[in-house]
PDB file of N, CA and C in Angstrom:
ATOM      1  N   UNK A   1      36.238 214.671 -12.805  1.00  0.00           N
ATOM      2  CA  UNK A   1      35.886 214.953 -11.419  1.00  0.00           C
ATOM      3  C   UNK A   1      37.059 215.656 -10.739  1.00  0.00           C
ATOM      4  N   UNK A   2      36.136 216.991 -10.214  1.00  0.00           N
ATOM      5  CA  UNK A   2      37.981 217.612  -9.427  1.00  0.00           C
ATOM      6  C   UNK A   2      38.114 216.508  -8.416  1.00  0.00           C
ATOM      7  N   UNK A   3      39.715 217.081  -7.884  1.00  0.00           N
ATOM      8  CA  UNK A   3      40.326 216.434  -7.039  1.00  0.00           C
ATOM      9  C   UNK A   3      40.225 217.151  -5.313  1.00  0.00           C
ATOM     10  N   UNK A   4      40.146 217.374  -4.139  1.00  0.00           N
ATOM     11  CA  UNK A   4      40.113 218.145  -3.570  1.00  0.00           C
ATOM     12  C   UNK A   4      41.579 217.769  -2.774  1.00  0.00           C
ATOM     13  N   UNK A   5      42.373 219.215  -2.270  1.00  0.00           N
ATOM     14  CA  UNK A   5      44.177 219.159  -1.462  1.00  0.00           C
ATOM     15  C   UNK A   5      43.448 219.860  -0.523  1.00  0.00           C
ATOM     16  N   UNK A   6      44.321 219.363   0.615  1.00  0.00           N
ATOM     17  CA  UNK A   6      44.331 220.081   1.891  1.00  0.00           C
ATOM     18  C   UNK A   6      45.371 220.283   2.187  1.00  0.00           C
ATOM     19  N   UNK A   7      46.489 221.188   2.585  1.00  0.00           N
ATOM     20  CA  UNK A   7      48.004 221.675   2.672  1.00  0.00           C
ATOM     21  C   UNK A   7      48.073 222.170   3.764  1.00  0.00           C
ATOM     22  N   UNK A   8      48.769 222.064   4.763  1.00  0.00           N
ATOM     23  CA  UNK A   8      49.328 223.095   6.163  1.00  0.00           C
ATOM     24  C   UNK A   8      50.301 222.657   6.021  1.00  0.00           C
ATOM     25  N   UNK A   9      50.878 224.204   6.558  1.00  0.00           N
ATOM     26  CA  UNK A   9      52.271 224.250   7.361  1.00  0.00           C
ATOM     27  C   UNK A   9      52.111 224.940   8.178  1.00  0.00           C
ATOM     28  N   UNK A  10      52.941 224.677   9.528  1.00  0.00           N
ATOM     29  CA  UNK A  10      53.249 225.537  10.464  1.00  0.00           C
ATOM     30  C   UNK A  10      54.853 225.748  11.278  1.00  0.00           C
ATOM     31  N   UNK A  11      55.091 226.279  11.616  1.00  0.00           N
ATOM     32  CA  UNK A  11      56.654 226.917  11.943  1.00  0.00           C
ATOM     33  C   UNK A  11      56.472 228.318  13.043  1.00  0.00           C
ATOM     34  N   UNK A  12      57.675 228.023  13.895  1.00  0.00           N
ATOM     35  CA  UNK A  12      57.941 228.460  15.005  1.00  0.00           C
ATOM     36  C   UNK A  12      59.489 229.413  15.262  1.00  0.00           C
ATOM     37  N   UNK A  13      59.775 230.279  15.746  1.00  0.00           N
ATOM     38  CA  UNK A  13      60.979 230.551  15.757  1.00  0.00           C
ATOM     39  C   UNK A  13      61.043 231.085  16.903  1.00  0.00           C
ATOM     40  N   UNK A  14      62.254 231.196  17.617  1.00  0.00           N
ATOM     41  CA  UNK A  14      62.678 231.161  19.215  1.00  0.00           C
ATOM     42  C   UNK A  14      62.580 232.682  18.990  1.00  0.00           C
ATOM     43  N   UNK A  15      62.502 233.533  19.993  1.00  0.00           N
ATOM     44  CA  UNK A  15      62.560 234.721  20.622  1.00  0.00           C
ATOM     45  C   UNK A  15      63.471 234.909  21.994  1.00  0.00           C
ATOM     46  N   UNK A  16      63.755 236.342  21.802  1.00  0.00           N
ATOM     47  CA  UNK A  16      64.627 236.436  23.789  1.00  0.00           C
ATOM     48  C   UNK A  16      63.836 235.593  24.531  1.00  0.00           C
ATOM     49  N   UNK A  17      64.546 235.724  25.843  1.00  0.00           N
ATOM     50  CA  UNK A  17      64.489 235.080  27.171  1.00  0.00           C
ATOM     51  C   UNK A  17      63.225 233.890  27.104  1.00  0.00           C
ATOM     52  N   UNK A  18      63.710 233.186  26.099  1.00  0.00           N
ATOM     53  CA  UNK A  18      63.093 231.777  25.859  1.00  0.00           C
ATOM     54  C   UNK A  18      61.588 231.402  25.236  1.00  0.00           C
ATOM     55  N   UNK A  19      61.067 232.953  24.783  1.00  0.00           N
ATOM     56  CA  UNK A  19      59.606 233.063  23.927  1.00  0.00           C
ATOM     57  C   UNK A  19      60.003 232.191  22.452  1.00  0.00           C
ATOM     58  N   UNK A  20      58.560 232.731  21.939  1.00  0.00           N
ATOM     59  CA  UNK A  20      58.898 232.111  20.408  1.00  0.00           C
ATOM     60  C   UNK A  20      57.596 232.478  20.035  1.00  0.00           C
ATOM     61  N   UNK A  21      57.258 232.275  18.360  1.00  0.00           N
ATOM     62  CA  UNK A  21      56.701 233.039  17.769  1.00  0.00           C
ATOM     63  C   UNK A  21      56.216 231.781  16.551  1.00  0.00           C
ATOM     64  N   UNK A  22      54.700 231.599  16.813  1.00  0.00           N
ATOM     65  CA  UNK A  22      54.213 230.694  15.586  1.00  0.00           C
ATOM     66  C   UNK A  22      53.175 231.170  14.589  1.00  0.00           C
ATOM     67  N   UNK A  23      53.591 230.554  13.359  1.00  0.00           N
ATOM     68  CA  UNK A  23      52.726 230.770  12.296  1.00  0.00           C
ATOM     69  C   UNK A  23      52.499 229.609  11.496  1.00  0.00           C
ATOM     70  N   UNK A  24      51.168 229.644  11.250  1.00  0.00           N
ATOM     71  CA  UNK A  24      50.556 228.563  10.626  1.00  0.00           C
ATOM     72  C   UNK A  24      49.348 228.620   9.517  1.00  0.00           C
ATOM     73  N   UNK A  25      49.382 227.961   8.089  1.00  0.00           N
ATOM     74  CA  UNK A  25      48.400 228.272   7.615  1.00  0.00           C
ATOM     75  C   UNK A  25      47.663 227.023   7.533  1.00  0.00           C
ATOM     76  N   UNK A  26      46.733 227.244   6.434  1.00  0.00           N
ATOM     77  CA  UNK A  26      45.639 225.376   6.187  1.00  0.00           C
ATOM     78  C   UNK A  26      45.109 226.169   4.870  1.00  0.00           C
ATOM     79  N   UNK A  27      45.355 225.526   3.936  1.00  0.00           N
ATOM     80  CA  UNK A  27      45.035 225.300   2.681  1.00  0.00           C
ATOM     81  C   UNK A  27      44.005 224.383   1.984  1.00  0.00           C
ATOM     82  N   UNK A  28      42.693 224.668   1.673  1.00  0.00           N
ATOM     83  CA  UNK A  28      42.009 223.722   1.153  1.00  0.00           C
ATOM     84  C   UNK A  28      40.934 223.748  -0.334  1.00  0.00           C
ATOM     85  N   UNK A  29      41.402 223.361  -1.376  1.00  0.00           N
ATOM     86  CA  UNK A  29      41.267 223.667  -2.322  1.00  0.00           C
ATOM     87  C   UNK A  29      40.627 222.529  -3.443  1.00  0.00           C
ATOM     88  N   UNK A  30      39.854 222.258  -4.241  1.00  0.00           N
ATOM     89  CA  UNK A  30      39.147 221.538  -5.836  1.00  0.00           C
ATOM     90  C   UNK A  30      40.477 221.700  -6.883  1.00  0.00           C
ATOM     91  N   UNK A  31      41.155 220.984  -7.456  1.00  0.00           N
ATOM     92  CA  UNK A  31      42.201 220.975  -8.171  1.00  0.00           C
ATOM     93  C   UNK A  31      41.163 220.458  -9.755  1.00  0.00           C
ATOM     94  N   UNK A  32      41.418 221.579 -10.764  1.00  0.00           N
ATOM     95  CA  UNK A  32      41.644 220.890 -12.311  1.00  0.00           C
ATOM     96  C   UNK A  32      42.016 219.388 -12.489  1.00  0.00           C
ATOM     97  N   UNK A  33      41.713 218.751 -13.594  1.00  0.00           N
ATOM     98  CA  UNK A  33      42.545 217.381 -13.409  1.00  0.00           C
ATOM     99  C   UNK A  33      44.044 217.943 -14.388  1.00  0.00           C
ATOM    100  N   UNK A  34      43.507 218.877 -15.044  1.00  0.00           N
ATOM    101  CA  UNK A  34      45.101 219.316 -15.992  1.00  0.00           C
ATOM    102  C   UNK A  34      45.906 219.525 -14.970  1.00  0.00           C
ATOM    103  N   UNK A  35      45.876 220.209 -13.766  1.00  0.00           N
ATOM    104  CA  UNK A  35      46.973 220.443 -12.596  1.00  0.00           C
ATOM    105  C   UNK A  35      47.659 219.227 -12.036  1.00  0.00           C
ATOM    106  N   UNK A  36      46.706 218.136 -11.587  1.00  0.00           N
ATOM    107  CA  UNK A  36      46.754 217.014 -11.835  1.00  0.00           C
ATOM    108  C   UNK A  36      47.853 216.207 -12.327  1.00  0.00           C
ATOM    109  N   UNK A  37      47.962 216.084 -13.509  1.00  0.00           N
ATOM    110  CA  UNK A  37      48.946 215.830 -14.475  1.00  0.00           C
ATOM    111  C   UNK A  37      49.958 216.536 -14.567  1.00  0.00           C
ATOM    112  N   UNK A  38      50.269 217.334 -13.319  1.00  0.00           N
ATOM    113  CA  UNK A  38      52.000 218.251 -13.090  1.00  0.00           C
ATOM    114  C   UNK A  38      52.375 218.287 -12.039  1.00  0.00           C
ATOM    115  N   UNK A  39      52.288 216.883 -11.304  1.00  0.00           N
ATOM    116  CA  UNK A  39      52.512 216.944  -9.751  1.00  0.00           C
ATOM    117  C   UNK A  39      53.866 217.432  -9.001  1.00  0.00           C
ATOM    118  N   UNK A  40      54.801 217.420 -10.316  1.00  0.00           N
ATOM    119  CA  UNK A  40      55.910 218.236  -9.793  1.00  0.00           C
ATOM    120  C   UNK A  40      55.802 219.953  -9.436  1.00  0.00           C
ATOM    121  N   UNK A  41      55.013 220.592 -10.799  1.00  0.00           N
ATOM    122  CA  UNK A  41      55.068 221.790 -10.674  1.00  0.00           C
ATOM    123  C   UNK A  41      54.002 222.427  -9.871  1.00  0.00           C
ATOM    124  N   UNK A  42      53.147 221.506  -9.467  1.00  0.00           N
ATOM    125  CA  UNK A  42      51.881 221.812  -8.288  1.00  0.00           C
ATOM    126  C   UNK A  42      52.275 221.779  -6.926  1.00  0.00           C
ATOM    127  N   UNK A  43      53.278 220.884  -6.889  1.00  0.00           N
ATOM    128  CA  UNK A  43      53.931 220.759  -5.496  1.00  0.00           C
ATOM    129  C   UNK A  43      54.570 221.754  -5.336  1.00  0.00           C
ATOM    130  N   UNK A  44      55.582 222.248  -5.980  1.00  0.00           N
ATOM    131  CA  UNK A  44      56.495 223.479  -5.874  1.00  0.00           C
ATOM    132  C   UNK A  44      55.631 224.860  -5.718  1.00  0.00           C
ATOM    133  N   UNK A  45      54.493 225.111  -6.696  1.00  0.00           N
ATOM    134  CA  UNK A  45      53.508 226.111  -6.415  1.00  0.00           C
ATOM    135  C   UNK A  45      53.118 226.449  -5.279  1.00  0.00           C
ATOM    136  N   UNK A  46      53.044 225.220  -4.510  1.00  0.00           N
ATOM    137  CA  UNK A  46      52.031 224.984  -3.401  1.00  0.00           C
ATOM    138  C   UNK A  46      53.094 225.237  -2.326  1.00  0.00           C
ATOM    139  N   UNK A  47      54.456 224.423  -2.177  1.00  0.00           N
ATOM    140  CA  UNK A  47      55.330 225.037  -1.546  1.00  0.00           C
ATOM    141  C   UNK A  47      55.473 226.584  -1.363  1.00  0.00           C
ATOM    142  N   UNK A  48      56.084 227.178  -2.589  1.00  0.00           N
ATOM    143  CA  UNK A  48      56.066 228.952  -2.320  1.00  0.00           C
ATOM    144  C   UNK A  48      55.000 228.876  -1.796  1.00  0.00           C
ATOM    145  N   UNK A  49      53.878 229.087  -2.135  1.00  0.00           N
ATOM    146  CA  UNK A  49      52.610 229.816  -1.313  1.00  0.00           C
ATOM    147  C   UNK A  49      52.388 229.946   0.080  1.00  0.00           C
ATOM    148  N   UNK A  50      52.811 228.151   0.748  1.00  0.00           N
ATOM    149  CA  UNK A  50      52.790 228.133   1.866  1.00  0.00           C
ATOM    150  C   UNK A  50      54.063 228.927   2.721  1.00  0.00           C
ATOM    151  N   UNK A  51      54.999 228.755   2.416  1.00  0.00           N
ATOM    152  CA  UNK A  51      56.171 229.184   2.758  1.00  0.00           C
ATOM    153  C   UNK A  51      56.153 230.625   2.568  1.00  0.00           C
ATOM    154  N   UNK A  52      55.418 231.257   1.525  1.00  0.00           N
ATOM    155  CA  UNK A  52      55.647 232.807   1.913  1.00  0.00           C
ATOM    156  C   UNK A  52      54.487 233.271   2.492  1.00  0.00           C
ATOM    157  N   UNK A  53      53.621 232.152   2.931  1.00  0.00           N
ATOM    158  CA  UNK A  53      52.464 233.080   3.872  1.00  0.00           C
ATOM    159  C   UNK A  53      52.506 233.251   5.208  1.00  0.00           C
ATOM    160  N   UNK A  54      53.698 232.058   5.423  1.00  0.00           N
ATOM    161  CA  UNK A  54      54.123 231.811   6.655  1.00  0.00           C
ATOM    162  C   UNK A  54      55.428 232.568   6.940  1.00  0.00           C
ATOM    163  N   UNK A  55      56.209 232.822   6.302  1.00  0.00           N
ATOM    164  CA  UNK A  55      57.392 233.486   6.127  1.00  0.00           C
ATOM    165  C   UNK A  55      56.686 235.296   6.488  1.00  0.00           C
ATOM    166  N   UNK A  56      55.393 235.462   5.992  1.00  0.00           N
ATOM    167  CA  UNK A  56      55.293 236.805   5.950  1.00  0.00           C
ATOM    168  C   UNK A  56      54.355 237.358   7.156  1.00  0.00           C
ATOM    169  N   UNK A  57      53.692 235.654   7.773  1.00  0.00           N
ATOM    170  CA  UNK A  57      53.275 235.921   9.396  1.00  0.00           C
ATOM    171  C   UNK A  57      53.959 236.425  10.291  1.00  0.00           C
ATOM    172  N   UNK A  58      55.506 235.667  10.082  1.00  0.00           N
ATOM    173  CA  UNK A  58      56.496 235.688  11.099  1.00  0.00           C
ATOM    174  C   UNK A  58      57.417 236.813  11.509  1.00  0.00           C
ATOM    175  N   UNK A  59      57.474 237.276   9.690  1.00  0.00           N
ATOM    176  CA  UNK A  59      58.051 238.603  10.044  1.00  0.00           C
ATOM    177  C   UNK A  59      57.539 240.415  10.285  1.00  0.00           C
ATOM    178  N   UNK A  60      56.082 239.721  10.490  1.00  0.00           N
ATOM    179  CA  UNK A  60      55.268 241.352  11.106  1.00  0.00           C
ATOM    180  C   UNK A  60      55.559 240.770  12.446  1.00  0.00           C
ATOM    181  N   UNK A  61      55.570 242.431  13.135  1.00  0.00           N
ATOM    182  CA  UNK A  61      54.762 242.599  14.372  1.00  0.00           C
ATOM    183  C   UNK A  61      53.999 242.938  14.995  1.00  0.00           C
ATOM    184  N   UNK A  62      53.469 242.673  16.060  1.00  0.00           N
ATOM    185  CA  UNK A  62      52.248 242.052  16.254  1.00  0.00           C
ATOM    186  C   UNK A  62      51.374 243.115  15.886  1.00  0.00           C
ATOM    187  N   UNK A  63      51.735 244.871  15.891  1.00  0.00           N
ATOM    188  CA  UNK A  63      51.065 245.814  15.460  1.00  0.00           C
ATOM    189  C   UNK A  63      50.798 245.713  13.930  1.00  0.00           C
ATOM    190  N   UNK A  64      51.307 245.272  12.995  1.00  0.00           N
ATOM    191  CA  UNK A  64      51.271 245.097  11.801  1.00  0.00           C
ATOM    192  C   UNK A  64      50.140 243.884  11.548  1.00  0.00           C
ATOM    193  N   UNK A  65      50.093 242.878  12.432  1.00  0.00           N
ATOM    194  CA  UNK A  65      49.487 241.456  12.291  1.00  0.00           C
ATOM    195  C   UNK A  65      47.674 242.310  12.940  1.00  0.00           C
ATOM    196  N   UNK A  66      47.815 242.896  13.722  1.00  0.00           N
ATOM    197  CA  UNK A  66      46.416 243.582  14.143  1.00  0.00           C
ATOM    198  C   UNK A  66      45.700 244.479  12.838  1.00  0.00           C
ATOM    199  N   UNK A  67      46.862 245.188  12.308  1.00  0.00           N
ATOM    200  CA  UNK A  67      46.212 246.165  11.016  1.00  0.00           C
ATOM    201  C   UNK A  67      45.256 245.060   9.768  1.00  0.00           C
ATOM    202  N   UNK A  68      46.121 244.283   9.309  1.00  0.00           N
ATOM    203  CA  UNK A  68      46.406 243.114   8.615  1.00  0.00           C
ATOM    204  C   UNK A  68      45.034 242.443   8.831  1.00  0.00           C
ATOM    205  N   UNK A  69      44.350 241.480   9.979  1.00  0.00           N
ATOM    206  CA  UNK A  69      43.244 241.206  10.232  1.00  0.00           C
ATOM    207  C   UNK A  69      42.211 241.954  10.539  1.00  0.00           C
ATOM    208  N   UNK A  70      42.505 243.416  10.659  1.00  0.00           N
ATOM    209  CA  UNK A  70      41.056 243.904  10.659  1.00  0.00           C
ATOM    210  C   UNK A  70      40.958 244.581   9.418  1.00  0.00           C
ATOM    211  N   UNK A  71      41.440 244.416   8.371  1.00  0.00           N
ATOM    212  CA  UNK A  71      41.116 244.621   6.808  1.00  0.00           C
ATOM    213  C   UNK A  71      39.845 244.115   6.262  1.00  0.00           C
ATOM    214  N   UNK A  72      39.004 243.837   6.126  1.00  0.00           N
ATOM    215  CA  UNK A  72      37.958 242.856   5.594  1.00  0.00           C
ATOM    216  C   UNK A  72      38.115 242.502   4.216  1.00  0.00           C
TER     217      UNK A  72
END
């Protein structure tokens, strides 16, 4: 029987004259049971992923983040 993960992260970083700038994802996924049985190397997987989707929200701007969502 799969397993089902749900994962978020979210993160914020300050901007001039006291703005700031958030990004956040949500992850929800049916896991193998072989994945299962590597909870170290599933965790770390799952880390990068989140961390560079969020890492790669933060560093467009906002003209780049508009191109980006109207892609289908």
């Amino acid at each position: 029987m799969p397993m089902k993960l749900n994962v978020g992260l979210s993160r914020k970083v300050g901007e001039p004259n006291y703005g700031s700038r958030g990004a956040s994802m949500n992850l929800e996924l049916e896991l193998d049971n072989s994945l299962v049985e590597q909870p170290e190397r599933l965790r770390d997987r799952i880390r990068q992923l989140a961390k560079a989707s969020v890492d790669e929200e933060l560093h467009c701007t906002g003209q780049q983040l508009a191109a980006n969502n109207s892609v289908p």
